[in-house]
N, C-alpha and C. Protein backbone atom coordinates (compact mmCIF):
# COMPACT_ATOMS: atom_id res chain seq x y z
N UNK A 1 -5.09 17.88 -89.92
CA UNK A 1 -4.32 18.42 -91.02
C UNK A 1 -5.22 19.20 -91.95
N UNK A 2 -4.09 20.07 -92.83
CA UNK A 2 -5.11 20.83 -93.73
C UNK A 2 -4.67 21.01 -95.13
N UNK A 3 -5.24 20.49 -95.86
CA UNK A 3 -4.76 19.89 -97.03
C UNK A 3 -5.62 21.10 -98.10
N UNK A 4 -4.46 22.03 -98.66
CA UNK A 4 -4.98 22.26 -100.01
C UNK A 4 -4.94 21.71 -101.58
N UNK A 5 -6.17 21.91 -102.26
CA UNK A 5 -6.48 21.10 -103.71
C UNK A 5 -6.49 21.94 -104.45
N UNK A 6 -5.40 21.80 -105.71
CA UNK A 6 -5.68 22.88 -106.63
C UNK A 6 -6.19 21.78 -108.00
N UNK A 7 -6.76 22.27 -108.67
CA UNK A 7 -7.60 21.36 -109.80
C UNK A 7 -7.87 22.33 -110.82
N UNK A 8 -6.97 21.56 -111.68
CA UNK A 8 -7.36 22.47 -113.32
C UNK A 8 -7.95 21.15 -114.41
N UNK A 9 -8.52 21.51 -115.25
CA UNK A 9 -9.18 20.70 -116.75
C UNK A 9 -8.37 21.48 -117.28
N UNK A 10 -7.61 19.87 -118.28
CA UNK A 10 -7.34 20.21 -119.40
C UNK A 10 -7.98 19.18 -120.34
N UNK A 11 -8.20 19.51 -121.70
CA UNK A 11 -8.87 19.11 -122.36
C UNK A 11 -7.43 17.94 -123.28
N UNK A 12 -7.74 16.24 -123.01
CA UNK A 12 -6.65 15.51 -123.43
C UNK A 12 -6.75 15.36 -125.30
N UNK A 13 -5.66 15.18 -125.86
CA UNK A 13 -5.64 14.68 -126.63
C UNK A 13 -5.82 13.33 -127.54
N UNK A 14 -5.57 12.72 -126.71
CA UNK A 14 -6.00 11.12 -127.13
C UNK A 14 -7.39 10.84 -126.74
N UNK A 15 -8.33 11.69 -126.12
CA UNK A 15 -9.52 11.04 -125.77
C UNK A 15 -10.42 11.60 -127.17
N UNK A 16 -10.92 10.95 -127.80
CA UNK A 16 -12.17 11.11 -129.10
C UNK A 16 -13.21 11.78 -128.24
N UNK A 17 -13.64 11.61 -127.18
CA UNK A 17 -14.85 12.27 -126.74
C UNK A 17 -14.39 13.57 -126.54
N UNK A 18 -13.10 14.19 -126.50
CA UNK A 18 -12.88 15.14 -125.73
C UNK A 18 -13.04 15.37 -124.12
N UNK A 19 -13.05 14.73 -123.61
CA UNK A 19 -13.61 14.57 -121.67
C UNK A 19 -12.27 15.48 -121.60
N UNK A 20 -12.85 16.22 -120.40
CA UNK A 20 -11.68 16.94 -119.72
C UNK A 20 -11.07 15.75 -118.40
N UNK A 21 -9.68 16.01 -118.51
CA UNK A 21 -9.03 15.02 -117.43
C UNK A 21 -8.97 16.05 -116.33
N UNK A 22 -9.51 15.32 -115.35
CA UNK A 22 -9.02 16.50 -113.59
C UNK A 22 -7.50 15.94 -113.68
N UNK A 23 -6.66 17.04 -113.21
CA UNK A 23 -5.08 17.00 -112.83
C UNK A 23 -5.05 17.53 -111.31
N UNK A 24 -5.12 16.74 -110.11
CA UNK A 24 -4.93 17.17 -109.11
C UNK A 24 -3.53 17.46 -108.33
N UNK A 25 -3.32 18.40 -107.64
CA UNK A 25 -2.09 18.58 -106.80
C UNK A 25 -2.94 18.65 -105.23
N UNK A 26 -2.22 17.83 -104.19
CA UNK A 26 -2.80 18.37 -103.36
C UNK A 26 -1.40 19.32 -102.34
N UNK A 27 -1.65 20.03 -101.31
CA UNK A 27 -0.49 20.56 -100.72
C UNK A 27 -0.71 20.62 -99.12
N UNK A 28 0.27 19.92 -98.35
CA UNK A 28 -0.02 20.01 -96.85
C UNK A 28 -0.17 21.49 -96.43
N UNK A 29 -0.87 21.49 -95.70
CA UNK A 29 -0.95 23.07 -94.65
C UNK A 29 -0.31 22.99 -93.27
N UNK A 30 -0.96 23.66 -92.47
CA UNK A 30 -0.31 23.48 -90.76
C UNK A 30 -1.64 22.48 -90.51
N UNK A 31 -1.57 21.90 -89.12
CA UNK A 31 -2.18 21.15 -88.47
C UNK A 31 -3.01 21.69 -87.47
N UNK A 32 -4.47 21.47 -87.42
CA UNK A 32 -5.37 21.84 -86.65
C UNK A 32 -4.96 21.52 -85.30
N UNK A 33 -4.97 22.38 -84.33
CA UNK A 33 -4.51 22.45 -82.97
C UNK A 33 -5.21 21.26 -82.32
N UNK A 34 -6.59 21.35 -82.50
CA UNK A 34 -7.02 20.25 -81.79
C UNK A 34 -8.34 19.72 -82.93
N UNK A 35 -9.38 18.47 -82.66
CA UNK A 35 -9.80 17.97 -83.53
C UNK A 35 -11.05 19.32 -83.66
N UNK A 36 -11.66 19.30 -84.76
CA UNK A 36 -12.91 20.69 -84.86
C UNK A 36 -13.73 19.38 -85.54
N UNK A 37 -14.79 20.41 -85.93
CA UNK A 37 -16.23 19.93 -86.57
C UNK A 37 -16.28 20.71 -87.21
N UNK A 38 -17.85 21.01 -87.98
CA UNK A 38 -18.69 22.03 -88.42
C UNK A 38 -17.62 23.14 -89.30
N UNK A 39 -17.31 22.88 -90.59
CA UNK A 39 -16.36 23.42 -91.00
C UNK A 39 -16.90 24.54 -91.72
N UNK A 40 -16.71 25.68 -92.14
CA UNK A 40 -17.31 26.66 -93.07
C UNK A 40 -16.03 27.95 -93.29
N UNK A 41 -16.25 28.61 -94.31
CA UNK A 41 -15.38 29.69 -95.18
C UNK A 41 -15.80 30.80 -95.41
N UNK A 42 -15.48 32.11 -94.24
CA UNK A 42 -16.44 33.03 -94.76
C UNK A 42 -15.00 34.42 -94.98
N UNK A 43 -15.09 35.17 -95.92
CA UNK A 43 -14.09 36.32 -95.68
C UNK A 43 -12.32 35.75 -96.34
N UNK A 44 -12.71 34.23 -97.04
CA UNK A 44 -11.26 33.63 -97.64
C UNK A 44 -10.67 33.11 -95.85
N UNK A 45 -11.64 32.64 -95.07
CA UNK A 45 -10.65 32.55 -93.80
C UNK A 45 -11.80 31.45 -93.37
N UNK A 46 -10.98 29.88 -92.86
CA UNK A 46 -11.74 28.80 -93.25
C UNK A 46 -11.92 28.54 -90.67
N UNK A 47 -13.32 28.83 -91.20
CA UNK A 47 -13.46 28.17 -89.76
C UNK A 47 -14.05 26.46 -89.43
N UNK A 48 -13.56 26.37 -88.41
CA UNK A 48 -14.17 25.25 -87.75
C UNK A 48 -14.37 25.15 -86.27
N UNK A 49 -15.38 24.69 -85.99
CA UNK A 49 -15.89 25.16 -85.05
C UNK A 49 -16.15 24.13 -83.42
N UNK A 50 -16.06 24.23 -82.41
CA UNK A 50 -15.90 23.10 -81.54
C UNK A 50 -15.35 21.93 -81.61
N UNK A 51 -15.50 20.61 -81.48
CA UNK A 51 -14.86 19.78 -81.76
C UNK A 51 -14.00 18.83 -79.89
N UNK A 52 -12.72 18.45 -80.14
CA UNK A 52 -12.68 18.00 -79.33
C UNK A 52 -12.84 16.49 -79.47
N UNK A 53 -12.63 15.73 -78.34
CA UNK A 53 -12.87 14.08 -78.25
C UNK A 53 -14.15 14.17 -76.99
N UNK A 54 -14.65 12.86 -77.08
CA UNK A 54 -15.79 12.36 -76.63
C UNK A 54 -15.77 12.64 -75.40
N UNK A 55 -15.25 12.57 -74.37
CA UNK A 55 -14.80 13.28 -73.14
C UNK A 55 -14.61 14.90 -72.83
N UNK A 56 -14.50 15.07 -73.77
CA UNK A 56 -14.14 16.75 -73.40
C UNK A 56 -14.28 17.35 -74.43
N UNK A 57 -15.57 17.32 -75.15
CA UNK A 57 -16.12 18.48 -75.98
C UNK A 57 -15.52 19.94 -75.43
N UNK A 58 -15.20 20.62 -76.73
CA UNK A 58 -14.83 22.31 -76.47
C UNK A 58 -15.17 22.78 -77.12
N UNK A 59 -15.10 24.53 -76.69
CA UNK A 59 -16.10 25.51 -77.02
C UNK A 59 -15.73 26.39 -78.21
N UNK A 60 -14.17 26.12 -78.50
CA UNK A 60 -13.36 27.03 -79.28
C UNK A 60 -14.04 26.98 -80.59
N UNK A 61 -14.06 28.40 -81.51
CA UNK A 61 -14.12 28.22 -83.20
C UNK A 61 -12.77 29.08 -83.23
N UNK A 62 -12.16 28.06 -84.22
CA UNK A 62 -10.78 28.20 -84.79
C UNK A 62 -11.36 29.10 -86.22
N UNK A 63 -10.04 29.90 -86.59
CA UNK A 63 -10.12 30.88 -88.03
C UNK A 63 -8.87 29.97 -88.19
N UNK A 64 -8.79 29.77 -89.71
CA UNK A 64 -7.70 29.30 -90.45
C UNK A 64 -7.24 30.31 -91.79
N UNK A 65 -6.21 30.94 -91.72
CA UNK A 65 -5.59 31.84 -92.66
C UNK A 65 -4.59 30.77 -93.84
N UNK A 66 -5.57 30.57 -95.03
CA UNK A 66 -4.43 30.28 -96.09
C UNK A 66 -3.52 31.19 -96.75
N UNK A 67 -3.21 32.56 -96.06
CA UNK A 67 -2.24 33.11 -96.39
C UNK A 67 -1.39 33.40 -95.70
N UNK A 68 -1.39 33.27 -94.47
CA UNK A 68 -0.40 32.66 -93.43
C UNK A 68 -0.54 31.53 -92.95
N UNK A 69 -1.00 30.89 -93.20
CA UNK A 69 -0.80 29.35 -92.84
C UNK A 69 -1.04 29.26 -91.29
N UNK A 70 -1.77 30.07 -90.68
CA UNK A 70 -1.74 29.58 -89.11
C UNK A 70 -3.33 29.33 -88.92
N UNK A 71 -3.94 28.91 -87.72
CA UNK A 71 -4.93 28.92 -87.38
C UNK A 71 -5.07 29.93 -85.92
N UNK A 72 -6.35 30.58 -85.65
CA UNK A 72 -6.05 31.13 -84.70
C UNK A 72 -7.91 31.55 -83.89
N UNK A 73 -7.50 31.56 -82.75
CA UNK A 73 -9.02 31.68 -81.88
C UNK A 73 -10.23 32.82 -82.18
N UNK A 74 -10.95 32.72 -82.90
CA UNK A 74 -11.77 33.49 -83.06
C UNK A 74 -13.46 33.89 -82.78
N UNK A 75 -13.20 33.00 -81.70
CA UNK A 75 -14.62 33.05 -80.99
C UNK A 75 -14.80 31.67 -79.82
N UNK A 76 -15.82 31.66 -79.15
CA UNK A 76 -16.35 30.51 -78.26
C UNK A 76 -17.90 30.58 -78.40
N UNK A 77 -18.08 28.93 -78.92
CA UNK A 77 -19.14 28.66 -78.23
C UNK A 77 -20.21 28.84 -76.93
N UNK A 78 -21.43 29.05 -76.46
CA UNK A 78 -21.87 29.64 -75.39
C UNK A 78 -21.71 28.10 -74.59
N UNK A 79 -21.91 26.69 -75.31
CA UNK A 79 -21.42 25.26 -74.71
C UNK A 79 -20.62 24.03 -75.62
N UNK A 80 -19.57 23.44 -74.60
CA UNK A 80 -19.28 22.23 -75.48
C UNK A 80 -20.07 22.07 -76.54
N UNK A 81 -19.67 21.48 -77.73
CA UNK A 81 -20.06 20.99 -78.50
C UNK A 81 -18.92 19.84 -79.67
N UNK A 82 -19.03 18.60 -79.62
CA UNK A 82 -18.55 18.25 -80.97
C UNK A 82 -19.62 17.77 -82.03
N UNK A 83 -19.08 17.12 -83.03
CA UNK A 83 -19.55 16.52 -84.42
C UNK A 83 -21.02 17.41 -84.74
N UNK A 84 -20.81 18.60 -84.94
CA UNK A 84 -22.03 19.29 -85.09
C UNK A 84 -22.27 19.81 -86.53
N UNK A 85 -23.00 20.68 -87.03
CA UNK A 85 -23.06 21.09 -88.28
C UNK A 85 -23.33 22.65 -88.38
N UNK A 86 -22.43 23.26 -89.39
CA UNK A 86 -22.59 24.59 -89.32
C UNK A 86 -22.61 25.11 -90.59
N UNK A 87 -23.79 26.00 -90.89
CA UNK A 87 -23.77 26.71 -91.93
C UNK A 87 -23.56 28.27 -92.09
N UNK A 88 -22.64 28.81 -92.86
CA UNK A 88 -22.69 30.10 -93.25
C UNK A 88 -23.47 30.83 -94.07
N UNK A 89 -24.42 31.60 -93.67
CA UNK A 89 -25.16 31.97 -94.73
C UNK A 89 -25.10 33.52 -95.06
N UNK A 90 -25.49 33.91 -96.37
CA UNK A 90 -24.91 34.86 -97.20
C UNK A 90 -25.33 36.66 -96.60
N UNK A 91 -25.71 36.40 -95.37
CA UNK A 91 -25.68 37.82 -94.32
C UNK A 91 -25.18 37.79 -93.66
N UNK A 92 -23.93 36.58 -93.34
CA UNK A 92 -22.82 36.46 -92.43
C UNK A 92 -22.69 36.21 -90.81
N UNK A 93 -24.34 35.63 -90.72
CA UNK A 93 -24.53 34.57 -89.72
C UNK A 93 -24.02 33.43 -90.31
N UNK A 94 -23.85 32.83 -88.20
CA UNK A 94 -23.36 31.65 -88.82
C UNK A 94 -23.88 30.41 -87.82
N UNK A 95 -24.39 29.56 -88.17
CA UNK A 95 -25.36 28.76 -87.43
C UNK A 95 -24.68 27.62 -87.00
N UNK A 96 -25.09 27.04 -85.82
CA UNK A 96 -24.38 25.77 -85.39
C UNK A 96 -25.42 25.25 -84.89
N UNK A 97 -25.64 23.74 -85.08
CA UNK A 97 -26.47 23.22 -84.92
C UNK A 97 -26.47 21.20 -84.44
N UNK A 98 -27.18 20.88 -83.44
CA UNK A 98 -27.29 19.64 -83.13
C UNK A 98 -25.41 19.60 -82.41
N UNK A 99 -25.23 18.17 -82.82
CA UNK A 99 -24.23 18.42 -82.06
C UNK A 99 -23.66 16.90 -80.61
N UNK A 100 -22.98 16.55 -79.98
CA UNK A 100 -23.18 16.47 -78.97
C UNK A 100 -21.87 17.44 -77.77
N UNK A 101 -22.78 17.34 -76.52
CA UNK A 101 -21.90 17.74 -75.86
C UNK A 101 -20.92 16.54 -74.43
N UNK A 102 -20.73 15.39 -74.92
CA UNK A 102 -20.43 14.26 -74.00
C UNK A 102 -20.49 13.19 -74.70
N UNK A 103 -20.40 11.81 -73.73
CA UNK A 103 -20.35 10.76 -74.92
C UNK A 103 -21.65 9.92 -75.03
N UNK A 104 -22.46 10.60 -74.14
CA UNK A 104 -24.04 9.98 -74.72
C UNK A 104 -24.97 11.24 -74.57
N UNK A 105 -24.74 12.44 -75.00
CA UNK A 105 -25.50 13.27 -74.69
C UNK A 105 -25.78 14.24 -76.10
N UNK A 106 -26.67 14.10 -76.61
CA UNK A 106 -27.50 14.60 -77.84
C UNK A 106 -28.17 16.40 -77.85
N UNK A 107 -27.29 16.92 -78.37
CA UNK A 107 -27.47 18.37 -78.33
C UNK A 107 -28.84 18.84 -79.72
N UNK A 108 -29.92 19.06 -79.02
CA UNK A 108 -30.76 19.63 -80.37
C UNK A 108 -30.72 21.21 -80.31
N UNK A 109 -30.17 21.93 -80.16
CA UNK A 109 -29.93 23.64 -80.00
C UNK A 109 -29.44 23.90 -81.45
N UNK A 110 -29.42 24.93 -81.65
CA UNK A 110 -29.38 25.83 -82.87
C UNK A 110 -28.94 27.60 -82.70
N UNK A 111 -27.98 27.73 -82.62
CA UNK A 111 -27.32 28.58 -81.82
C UNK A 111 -27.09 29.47 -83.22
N UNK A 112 -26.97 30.86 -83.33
CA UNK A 112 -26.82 32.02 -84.01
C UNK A 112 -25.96 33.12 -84.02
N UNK A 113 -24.69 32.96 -84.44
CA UNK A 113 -23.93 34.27 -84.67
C UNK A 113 -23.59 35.33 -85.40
N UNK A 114 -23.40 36.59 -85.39
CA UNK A 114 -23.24 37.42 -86.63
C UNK A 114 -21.90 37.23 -86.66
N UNK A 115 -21.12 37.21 -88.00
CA UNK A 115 -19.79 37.28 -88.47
C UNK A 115 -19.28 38.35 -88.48
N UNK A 116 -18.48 39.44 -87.55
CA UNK A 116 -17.82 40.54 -87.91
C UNK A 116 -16.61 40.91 -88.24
């Protein structure tokens, strides 16, 4: 699932310190097709990347549109991979890293994409 948080401060009245109170809303989205990992946001369009169950790691990185509400295929991995970690960094590579690909098998690779 994909849950958006909107969060405003307002500043309460009854508190003497003045503390701002968080007022949260949260709002359901659509549902991730299948389980992902390695989550990151580049372009307002939220990816996640491989994923899968312990048996059958996959290669897919999903794009998620919060302005259409869908998710949709926007690349493959070069291998399985779940529970991995991915960073976007601000020249629009995007790194994936560690990882496994099976249910006892320990991925140390560090894999490199440009974002276009």
């Amino acid at each position: 699932k994909v849950y958006q948080l909107c969060v405003s401060l307002q500043q309460t009245t009854t508190d003497s310190a003045n503390t701002p109170q968080v007022i949260t809303e949260w709002t359901n989205l659509c549902d991730l097709p299948h389980e992902g990992c390695g989550l990151g946001s580049i372009n307002g369009c939220l990816l996640t990347v491989g994923g899968g169950n312990v048996l059958n790691p996959i290669t897919t990185i999903l794009g998620f549109s919060p302005i259409t509400n869908t998710w949709k295929t926007v690349g493959e991995l070069p291998e399985p991979r779940r529970i991995c970690t991915t960073v976007l960094l601000p020249t629009g590579e995007l790194l994936v890293m560690g990882g496994w690909d099976g249910p006892w098998s320990r991925i140390n690779k560090v894999w490199r994409a440009v974002i276009v």
